[in-house]
Protein backbone atom coordinates (compact mmCIF):
# COMPACT_ATOMS: atom_id res chain seq x y z
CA UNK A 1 103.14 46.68 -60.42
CA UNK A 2 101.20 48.67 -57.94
CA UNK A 3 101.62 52.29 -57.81
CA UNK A 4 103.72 53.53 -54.51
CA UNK A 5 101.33 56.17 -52.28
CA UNK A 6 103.35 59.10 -51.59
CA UNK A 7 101.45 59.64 -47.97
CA UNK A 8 100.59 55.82 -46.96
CA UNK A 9 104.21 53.98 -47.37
CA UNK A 10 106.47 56.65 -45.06
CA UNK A 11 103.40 56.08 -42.99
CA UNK A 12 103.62 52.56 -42.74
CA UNK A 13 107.29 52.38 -41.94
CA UNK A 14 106.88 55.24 -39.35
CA UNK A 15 104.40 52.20 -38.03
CA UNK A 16 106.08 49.28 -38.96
CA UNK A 17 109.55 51.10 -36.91
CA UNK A 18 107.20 52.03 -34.15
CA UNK A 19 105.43 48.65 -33.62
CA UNK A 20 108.94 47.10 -33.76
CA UNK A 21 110.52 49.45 -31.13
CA UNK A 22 107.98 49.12 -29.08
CA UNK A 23 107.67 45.19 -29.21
CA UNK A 24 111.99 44.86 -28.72
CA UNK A 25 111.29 47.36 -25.58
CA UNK A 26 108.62 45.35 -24.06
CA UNK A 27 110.22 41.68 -24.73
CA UNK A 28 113.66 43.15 -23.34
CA UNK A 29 111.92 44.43 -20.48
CA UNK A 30 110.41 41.41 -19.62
CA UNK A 31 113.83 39.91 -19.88
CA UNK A 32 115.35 42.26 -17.63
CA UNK A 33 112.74 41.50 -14.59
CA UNK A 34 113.23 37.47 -15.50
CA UNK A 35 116.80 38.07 -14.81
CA UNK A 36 116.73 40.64 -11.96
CA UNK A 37 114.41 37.86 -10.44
CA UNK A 38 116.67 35.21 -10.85
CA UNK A 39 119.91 37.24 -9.34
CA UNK A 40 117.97 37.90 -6.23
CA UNK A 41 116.47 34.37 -5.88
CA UNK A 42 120.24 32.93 -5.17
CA UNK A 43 121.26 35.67 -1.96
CA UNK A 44 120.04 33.99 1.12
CA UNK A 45 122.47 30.72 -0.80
CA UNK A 46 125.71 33.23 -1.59
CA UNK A 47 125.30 34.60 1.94
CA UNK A 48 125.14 31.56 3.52
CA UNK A 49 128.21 29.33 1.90
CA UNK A 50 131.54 30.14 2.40
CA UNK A 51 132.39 30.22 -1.37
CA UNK A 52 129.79 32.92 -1.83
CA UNK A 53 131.62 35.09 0.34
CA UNK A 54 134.80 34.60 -1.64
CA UNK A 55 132.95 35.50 -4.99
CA UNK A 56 131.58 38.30 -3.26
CA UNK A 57 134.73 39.93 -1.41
CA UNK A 58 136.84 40.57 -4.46
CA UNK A 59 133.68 42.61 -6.08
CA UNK A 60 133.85 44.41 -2.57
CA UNK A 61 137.13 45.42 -3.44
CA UNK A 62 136.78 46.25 -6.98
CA UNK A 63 133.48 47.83 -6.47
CA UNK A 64 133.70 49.73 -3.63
CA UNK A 65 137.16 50.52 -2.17
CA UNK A 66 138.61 51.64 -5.64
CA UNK A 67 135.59 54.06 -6.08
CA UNK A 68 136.11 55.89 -2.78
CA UNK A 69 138.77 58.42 -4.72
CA UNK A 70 136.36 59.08 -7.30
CA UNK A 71 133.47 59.56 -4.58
CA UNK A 72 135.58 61.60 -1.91
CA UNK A 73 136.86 64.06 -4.45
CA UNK A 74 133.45 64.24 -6.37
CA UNK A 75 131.74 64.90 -3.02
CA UNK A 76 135.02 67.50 -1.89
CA UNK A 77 134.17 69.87 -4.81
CA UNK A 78 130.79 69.67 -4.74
CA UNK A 79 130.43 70.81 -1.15
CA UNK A 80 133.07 73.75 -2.34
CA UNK A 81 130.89 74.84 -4.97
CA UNK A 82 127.74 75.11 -3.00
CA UNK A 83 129.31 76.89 -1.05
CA UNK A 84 130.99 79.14 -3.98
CA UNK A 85 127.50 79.81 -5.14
CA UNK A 86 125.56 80.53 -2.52
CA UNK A 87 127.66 83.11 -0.54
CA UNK A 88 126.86 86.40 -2.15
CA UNK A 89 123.06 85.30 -1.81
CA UNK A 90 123.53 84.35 2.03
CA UNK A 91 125.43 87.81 2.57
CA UNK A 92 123.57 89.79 1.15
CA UNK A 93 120.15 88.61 3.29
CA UNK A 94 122.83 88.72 6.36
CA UNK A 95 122.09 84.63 6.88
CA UNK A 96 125.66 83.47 5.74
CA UNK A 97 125.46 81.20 9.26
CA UNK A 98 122.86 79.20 8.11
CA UNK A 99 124.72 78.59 4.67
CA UNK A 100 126.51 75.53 5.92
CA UNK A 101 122.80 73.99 7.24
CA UNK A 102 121.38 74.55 3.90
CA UNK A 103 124.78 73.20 1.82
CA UNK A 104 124.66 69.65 4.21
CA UNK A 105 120.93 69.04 4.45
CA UNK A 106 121.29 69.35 0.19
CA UNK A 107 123.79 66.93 0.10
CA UNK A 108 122.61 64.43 2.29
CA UNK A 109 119.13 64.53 1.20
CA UNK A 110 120.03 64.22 -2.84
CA UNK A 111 123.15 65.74 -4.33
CA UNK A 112 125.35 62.85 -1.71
CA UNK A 113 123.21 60.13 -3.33
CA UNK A 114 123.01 61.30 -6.73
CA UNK A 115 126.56 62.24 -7.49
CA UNK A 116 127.73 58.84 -5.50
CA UNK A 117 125.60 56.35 -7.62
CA UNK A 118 126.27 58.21 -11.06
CA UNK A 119 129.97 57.56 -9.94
CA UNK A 120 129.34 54.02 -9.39
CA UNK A 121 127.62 53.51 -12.95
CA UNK A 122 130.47 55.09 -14.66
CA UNK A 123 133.25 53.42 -12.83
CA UNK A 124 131.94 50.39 -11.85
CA UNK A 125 129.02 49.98 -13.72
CA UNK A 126 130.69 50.42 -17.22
CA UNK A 127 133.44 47.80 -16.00
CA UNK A 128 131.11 45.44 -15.08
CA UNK A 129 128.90 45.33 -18.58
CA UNK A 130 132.59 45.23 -20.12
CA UNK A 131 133.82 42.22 -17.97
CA UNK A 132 130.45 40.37 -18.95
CA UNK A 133 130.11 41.45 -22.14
CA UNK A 134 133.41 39.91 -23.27
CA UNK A 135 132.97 36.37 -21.28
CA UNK A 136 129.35 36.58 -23.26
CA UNK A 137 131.18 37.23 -26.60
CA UNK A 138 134.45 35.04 -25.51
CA UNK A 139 131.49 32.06 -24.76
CA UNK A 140 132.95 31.78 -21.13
CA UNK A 141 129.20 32.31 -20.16
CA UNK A 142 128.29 29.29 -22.28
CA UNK A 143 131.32 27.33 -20.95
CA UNK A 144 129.84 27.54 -17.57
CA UNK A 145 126.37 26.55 -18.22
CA UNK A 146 127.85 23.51 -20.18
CA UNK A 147 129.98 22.64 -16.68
CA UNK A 148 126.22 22.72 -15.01
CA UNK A 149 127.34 25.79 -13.00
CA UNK A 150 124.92 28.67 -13.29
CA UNK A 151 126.86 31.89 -14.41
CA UNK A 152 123.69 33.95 -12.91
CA UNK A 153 124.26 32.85 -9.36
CA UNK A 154 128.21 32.85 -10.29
CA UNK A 155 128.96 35.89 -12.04
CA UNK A 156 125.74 38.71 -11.19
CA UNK A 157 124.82 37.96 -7.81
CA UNK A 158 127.78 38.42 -5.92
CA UNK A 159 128.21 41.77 -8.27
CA UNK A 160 124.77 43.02 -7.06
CA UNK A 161 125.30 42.50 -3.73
CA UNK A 162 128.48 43.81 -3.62
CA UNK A 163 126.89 47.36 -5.59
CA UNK A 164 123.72 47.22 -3.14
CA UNK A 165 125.65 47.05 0.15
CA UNK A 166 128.62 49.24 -0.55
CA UNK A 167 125.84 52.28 -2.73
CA UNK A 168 125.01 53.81 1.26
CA UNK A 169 128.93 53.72 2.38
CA UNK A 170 129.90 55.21 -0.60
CA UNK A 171 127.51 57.80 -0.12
CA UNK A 172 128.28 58.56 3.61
CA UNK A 173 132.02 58.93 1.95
CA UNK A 174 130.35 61.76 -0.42
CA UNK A 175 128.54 63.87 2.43
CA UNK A 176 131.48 63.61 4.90
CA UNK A 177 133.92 64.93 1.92
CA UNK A 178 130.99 67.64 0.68
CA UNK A 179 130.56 69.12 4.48
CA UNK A 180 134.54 69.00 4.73
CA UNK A 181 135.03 70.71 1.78
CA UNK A 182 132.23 73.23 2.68
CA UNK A 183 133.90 74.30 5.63
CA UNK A 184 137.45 74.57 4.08
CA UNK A 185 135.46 77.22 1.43
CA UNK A 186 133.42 78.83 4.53
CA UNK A 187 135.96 79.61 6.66
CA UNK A 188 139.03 79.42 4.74
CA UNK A 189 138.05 81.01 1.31
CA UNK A 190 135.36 83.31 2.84
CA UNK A 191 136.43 84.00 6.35
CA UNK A 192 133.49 82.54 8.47
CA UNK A 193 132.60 81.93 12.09
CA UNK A 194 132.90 78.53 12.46
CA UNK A 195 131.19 77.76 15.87
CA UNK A 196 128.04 78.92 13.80
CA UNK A 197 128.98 76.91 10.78
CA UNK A 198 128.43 74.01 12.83
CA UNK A 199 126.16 74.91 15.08
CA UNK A 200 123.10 74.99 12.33
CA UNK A 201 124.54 72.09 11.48
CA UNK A 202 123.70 70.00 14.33
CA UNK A 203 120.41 72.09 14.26
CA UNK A 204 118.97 71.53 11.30
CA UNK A 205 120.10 68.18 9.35
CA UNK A 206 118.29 65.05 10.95
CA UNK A 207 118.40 61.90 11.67
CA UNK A 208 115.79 62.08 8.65
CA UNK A 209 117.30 63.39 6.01
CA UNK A 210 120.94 61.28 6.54
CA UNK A 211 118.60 57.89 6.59
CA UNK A 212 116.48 59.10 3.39
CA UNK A 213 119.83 59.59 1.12
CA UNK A 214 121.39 56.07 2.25
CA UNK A 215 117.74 54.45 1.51
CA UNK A 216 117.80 55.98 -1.81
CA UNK A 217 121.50 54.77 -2.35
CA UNK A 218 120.21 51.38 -1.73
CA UNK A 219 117.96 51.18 -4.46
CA UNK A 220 120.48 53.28 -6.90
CA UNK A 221 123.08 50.52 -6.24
CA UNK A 222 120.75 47.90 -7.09
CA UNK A 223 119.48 49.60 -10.03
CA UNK A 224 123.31 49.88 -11.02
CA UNK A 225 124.13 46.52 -10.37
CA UNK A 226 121.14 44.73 -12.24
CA UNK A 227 121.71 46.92 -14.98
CA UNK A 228 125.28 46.46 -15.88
CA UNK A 229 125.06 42.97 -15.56
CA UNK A 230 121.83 42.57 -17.71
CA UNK A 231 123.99 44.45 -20.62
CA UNK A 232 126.51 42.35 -20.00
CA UNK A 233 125.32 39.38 -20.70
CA UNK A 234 122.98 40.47 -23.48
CA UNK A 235 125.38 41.91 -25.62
CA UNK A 236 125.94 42.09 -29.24
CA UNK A 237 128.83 40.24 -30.55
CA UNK A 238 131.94 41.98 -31.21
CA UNK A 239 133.85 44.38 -29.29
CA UNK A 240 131.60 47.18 -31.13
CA UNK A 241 128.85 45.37 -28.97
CA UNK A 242 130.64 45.06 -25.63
CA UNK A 243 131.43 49.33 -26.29
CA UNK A 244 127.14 50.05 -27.06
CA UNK A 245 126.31 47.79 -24.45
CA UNK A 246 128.94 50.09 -21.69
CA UNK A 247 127.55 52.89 -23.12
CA UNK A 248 123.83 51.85 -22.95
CA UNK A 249 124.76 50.44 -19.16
CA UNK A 250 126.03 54.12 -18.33
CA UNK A 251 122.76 55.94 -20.04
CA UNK A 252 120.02 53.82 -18.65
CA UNK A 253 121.29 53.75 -14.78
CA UNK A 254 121.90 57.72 -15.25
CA UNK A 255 118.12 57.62 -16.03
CA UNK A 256 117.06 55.06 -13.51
CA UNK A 257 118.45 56.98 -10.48
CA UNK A 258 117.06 60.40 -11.86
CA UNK A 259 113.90 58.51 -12.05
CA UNK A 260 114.21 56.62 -8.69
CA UNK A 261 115.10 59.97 -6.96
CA UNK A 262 111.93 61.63 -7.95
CA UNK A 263 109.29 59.22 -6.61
CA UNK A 264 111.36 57.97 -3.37
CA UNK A 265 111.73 61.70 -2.94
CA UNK A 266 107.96 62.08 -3.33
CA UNK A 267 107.35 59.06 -1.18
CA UNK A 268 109.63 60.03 1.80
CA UNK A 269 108.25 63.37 1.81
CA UNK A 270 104.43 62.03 2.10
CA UNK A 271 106.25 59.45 4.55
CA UNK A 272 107.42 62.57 6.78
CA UNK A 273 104.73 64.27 6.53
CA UNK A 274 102.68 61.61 7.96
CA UNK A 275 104.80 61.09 10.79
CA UNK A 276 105.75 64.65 11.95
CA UNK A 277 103.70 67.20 10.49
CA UNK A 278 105.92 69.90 9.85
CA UNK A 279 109.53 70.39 9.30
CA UNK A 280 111.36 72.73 11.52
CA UNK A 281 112.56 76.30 10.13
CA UNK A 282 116.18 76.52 9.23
């Protein structure tokens, strides 16, 4: 027999793990775009048949109008504790006015988006790769190619469309909440003038900065939707596979919308910069 090498063999299966990794990573990311591809490929049909609209209504519903408690109380709070946090700062420099300008331009700009499309991926998104997941494992998916019905178009459009459209509302649900619950804090917890409040308000958040949260939503709702629905339907069997493939739905969207959030924040801000020059001085 050949004599082990104590260095060469952990070596190799570092390697041998490595290569592996790397090749499942690249051959399920080529998967991924394949079937992102072939999701978008069928909107123009769902939004142009009536039965498309009745797929994509009751993922409307689901989607969107059962997260708005989650999103209005998520945004609530978080405007509170900006507000919490910043006050003795503000106070101190005498520029406790301006706090209110500073708390809203944050939370329209990235904290509104943010928060709003992690909510999404753990409500929705999770529920989605579970739904999926078990009609993969159940062979419902197989059922319906066999019928000649396409459970892409079927089953992950109308769930995309439904997470890309509804991302920006939910969003304008979190801001609204976050500036309301600001104000309660400002004026209620810490006694301040209102009139300013909302003067610097008006002032200082832009048409800008509203627009570049919802345009970022859009793109964290698609990420969300594609993503849930690509677990989904590439599960393992078992229900021990439908649970990693929620979890791994939940972890990778958290990641994509930290990602996306750090170059469309880079490329709105070159974007602005272009345009105006300058931003004004709070």
């Amino acid at each position: 027999m050949p004599r082990r090498n104590v260095m060469s063999d952990p070596l190799a299966r570092l390697g041998s793990g490595v290569s592996s990794a790397l090749a499942r990573f690249f051959l399920n990311f080529g998967r991924f775009w394949v079937f992102s591809g072939h999701a978008i490929e069928f909107i123009p049909v769902e939004l142009v048949g009536l039965r498309g609209w009745r797929r994509l209504l009751p993922q409307c519903f689901y989607i969107g109008t059962r997260s708005v408690p989650v999103i209005m109380m998520t945004g609530t709070f978080i405007g509170m504790v900006l507000i919490v946090q910043g006050w003795a700062q503000f106070d101190a420099a005498g520029l406790t006015d301006r706090l209110g300008a500073i708390v809203v331009t944050s939370l329209c700009l990235e904290l509104g988006p943010v928060l709003a499309g992690v909510m999404l991926a753990g409500r929705a998104g999770g529920a989605l790769t579970a739904e999926l997941g078990t009609m993969n494992v159940t062979e419902q998916l197989l059922a319906l190619r066999s019928m000649g019905a396409d459970p892409i178009r079927h089953l992950v459009t109308p769930r995309f469309l439904a997470c890309l459209t509804l991302a920006p509302l939910l969003t304008c649900y979190a801001n609204l909440m976050g500036t309301l619950g600001a104000f309660v804090v400002y004026a209620g917890v810490y006694g301040g003038d209102t009139e300013p409040f909302w003067y610097w308000i008006t002032q200082t958040v832009q048409v800008w900065d509203l627009g570049s949260g919802l345009f970022k939503s859009l793109f964290f709702g698609g990420a969300i939707g594609l993503v849930s629905c690509y677990n989904g339907f590439h599960c393992d069997p078992g229900a021990q596979g439908v649970g990693q493939a929620c979890t791994q739905s939940f972890v990778i969207s958290f990641i994509l919308i930290l990602m996306l959030d750090l170059f469309l924040g880079l490329v709105l801000n070159g974007l602005y910069d272009v345009w105006y020059g300058f931003r004004p001085l709070i």
